[in-house]
N, C-alpha and C. Protein backbone atom coordinates (compact mmCIF):
# COMPACT_ATOMS: atom_id res chain seq x y z
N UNK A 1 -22.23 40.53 -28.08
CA UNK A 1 -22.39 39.12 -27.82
C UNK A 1 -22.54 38.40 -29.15
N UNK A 2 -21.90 37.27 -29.56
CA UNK A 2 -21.96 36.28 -30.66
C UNK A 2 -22.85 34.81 -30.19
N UNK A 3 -23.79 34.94 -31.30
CA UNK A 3 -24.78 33.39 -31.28
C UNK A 3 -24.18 33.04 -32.45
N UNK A 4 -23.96 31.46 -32.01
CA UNK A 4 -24.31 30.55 -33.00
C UNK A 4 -25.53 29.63 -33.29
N UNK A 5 -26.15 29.58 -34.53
CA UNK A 5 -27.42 29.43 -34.69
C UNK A 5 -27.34 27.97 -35.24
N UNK A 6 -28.27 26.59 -35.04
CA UNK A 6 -28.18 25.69 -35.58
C UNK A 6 -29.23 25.91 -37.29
N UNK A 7 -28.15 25.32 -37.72
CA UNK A 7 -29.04 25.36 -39.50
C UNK A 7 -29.50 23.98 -39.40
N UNK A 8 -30.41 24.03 -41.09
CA UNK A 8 -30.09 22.93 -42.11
C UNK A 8 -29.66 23.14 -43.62
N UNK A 9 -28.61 22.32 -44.05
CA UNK A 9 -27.53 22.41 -45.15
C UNK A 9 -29.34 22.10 -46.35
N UNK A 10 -29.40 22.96 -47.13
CA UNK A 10 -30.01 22.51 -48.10
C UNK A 10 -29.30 22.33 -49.19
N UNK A 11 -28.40 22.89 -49.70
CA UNK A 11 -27.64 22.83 -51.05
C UNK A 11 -26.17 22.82 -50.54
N UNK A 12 -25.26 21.95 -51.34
CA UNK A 12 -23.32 22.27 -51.19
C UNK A 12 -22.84 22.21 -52.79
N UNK A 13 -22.12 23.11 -52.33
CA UNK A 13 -20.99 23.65 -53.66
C UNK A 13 -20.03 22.93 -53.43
N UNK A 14 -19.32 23.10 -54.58
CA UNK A 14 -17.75 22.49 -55.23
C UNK A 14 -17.12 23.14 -54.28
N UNK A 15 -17.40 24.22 -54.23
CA UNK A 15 -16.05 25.23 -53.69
C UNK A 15 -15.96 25.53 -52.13
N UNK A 16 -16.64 24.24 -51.14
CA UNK A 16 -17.07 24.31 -49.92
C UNK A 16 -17.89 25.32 -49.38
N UNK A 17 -19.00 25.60 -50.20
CA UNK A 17 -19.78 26.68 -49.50
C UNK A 17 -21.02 26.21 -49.44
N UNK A 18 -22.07 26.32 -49.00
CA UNK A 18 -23.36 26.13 -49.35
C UNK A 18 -24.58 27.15 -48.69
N UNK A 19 -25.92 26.61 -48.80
CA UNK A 19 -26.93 27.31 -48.30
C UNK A 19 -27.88 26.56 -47.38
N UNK A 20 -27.71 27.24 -46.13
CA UNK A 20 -28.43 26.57 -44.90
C UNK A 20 -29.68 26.98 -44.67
N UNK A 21 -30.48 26.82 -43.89
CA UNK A 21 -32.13 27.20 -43.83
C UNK A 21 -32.34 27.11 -42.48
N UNK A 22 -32.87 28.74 -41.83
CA UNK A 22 -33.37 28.39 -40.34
C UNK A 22 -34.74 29.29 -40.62
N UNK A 23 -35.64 28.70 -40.16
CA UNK A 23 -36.97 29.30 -40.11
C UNK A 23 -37.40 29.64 -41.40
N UNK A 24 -37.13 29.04 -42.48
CA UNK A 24 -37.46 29.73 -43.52
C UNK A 24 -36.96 30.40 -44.16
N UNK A 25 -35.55 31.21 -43.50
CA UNK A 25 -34.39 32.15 -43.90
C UNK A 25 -33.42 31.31 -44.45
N UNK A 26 -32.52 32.09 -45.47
CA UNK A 26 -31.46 30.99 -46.00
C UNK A 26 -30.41 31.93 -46.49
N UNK A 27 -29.33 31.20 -45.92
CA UNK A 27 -28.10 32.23 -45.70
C UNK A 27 -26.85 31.13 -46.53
N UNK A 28 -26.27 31.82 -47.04
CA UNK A 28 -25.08 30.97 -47.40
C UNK A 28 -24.20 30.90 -46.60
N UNK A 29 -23.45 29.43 -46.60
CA UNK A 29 -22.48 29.62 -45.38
C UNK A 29 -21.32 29.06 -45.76
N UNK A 30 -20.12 28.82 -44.68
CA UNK A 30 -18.78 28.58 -45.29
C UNK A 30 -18.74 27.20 -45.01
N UNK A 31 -18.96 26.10 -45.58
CA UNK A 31 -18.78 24.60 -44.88
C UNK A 31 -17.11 23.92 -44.77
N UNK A 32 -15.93 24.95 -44.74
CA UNK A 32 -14.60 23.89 -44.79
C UNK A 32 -14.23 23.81 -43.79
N UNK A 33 -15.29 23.88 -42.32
CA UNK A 33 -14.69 23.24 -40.90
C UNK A 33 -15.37 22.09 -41.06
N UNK A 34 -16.28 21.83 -41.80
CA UNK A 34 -17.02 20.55 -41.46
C UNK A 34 -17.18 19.64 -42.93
N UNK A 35 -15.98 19.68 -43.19
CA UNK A 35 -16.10 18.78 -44.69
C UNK A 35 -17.26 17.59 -45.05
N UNK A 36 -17.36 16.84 -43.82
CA UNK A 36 -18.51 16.11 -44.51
C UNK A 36 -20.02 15.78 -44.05
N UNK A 37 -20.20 17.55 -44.02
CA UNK A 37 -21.45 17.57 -43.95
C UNK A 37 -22.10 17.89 -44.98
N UNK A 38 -23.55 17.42 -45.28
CA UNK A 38 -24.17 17.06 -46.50
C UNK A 38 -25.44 17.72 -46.31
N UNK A 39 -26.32 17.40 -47.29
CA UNK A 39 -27.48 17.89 -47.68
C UNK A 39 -28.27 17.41 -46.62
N UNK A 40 -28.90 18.02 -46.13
CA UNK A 40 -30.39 17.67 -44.73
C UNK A 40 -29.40 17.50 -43.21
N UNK A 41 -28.06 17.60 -43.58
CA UNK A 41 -27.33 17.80 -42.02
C UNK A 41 -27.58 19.03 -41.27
N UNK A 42 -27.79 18.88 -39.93
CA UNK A 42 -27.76 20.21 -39.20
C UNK A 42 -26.48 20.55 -38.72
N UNK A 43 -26.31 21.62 -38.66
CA UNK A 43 -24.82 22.52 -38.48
C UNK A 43 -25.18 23.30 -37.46
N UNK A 44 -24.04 24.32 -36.39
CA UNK A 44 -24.31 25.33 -35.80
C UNK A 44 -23.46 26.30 -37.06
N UNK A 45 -24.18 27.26 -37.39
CA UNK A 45 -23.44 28.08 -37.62
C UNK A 45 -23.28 30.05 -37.11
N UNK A 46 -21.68 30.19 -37.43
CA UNK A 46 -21.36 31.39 -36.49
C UNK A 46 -20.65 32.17 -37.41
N UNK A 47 -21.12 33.59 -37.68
CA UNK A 47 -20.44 33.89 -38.56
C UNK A 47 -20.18 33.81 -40.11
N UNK A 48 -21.38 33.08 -40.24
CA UNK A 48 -21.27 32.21 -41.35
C UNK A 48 -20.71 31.27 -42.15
N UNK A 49 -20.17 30.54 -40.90
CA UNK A 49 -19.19 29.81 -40.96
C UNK A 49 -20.07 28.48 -40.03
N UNK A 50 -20.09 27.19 -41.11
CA UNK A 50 -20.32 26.06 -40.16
C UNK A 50 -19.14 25.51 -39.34
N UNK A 51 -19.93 25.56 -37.82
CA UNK A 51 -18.47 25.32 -37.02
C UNK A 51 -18.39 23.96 -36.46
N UNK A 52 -19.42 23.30 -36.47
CA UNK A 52 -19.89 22.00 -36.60
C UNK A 52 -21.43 20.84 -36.83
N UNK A 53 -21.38 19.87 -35.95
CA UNK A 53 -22.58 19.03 -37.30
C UNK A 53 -23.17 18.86 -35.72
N UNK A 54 -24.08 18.53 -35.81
CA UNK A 54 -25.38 18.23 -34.51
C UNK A 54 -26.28 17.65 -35.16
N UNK A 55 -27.04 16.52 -34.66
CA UNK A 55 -28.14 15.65 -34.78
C UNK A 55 -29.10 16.80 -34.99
N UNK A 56 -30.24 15.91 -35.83
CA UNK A 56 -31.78 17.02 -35.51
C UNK A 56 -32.20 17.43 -34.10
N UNK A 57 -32.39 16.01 -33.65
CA UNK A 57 -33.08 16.53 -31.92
C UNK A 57 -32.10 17.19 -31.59
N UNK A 58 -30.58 17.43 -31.06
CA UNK A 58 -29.87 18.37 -30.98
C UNK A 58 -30.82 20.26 -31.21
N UNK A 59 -30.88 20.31 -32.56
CA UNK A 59 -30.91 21.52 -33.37
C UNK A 59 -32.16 22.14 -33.01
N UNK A 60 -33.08 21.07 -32.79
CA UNK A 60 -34.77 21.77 -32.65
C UNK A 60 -34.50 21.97 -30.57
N UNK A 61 -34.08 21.11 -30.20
CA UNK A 61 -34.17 21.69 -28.68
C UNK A 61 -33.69 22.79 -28.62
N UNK A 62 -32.15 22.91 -28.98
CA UNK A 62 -31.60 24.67 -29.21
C UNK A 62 -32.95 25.38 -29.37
N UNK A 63 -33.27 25.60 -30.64
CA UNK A 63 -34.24 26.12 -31.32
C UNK A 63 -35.15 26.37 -30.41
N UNK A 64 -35.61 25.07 -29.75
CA UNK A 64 -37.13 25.72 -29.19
C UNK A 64 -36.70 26.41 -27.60
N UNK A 65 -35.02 26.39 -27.01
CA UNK A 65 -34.94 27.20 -26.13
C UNK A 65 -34.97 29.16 -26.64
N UNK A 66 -34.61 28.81 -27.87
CA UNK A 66 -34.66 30.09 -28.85
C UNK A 66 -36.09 30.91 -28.98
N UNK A 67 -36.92 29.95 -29.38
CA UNK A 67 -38.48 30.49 -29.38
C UNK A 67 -39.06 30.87 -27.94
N UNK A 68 -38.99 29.86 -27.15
CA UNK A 68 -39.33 30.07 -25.79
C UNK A 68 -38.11 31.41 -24.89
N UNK A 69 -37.48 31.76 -25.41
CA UNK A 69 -36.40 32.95 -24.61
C UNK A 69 -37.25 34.33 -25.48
N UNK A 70 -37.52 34.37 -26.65
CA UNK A 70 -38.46 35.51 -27.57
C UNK A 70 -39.37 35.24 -26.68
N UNK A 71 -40.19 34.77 -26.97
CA UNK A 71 -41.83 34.64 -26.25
C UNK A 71 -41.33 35.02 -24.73
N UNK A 72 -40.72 34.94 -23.75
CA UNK A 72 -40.40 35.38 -22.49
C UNK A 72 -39.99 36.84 -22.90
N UNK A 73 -39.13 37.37 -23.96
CA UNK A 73 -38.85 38.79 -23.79
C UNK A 73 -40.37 39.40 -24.03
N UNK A 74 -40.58 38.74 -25.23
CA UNK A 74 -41.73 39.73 -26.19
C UNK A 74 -43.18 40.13 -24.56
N UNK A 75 -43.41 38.86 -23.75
CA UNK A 75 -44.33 39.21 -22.54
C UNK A 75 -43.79 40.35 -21.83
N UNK A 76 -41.97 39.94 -21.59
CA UNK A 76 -41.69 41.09 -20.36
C UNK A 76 -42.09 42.38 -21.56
N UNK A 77 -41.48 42.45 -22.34
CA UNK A 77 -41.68 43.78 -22.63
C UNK A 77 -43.18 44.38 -22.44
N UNK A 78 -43.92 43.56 -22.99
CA UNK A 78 -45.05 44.09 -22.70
C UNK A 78 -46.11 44.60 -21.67
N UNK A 79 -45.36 43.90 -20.83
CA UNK A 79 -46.01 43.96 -18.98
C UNK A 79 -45.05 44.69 -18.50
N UNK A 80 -44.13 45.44 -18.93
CA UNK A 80 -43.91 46.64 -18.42
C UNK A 80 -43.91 48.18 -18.35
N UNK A 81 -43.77 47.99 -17.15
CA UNK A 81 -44.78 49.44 -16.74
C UNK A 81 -44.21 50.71 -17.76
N UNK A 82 -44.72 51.74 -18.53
CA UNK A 82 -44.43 52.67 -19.40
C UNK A 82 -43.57 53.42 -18.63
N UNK A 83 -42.73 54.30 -19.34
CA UNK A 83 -41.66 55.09 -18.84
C UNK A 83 -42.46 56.74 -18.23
N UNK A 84 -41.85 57.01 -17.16
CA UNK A 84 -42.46 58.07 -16.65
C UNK A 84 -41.76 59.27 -16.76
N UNK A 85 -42.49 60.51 -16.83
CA UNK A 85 -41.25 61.62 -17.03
C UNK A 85 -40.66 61.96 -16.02
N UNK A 86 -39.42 62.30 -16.12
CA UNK A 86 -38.59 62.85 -15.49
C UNK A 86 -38.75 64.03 -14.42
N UNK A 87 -38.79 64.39 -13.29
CA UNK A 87 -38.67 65.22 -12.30
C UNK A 87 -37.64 66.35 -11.96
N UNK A 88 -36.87 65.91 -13.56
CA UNK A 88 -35.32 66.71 -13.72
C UNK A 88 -35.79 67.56 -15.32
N UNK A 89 -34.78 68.86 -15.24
CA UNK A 89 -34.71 69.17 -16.58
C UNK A 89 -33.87 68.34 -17.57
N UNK A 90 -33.13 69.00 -18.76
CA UNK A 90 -32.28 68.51 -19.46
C UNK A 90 -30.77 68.99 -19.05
N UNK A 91 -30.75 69.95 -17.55
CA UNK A 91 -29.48 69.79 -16.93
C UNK A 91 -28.76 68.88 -15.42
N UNK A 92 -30.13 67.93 -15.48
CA UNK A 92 -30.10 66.95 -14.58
C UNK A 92 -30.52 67.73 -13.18
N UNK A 93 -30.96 68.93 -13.29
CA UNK A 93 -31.50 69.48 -11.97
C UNK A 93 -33.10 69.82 -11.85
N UNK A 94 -33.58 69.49 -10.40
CA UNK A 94 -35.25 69.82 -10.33
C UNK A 94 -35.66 71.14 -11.06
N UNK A 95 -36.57 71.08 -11.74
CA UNK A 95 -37.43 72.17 -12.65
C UNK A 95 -38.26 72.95 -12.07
């Protein structure tokens, strides 16, 4: 499965590339689908490739469906029930 993640552009190069920032992480990315996006623009990017430009409120709702989908795994995982052993050997027949 492929996500695209919304950034923010902190720095752009000459050579259409720059460095985006999500959570604190900062990844360089390819900006020549979205020529005129600039410094403090939010982007989705995929691949490392900005594939286009989105408003802030845009970027943080993504985002906080992002935080809130973790926090739902990180509970299930935890509230579930431990794995039990098996009633079979290692030739798939009762022992």
């Amino acid at each position: 499965m492929c996500l695209a993640v919304p950034m923010k552009i902190i720095e752009v190069r000459d050579d259409k590339t720059g460095v985006a920032e999500l959570d604190g992480s900062r990844h360089e990315v390819n900006l020549s689908l979205v020529p005129d996006a600039g410094i403090g623009a939010y982007i989705i990017v995929h691949a490392g490739f900005a594939i286009e430009r989105m408003n802030e409120h845009e970027a943080q709702t993504i985002l906080s469906v992002f935080a809130e989908i973790a926090e739902w795994q990180k509970n299930a995982a935890e509230s579930a029930p431990s794995p039990q052993p098996s009633p079979l050997n290692g030739e798939g027949v009762k022992a």
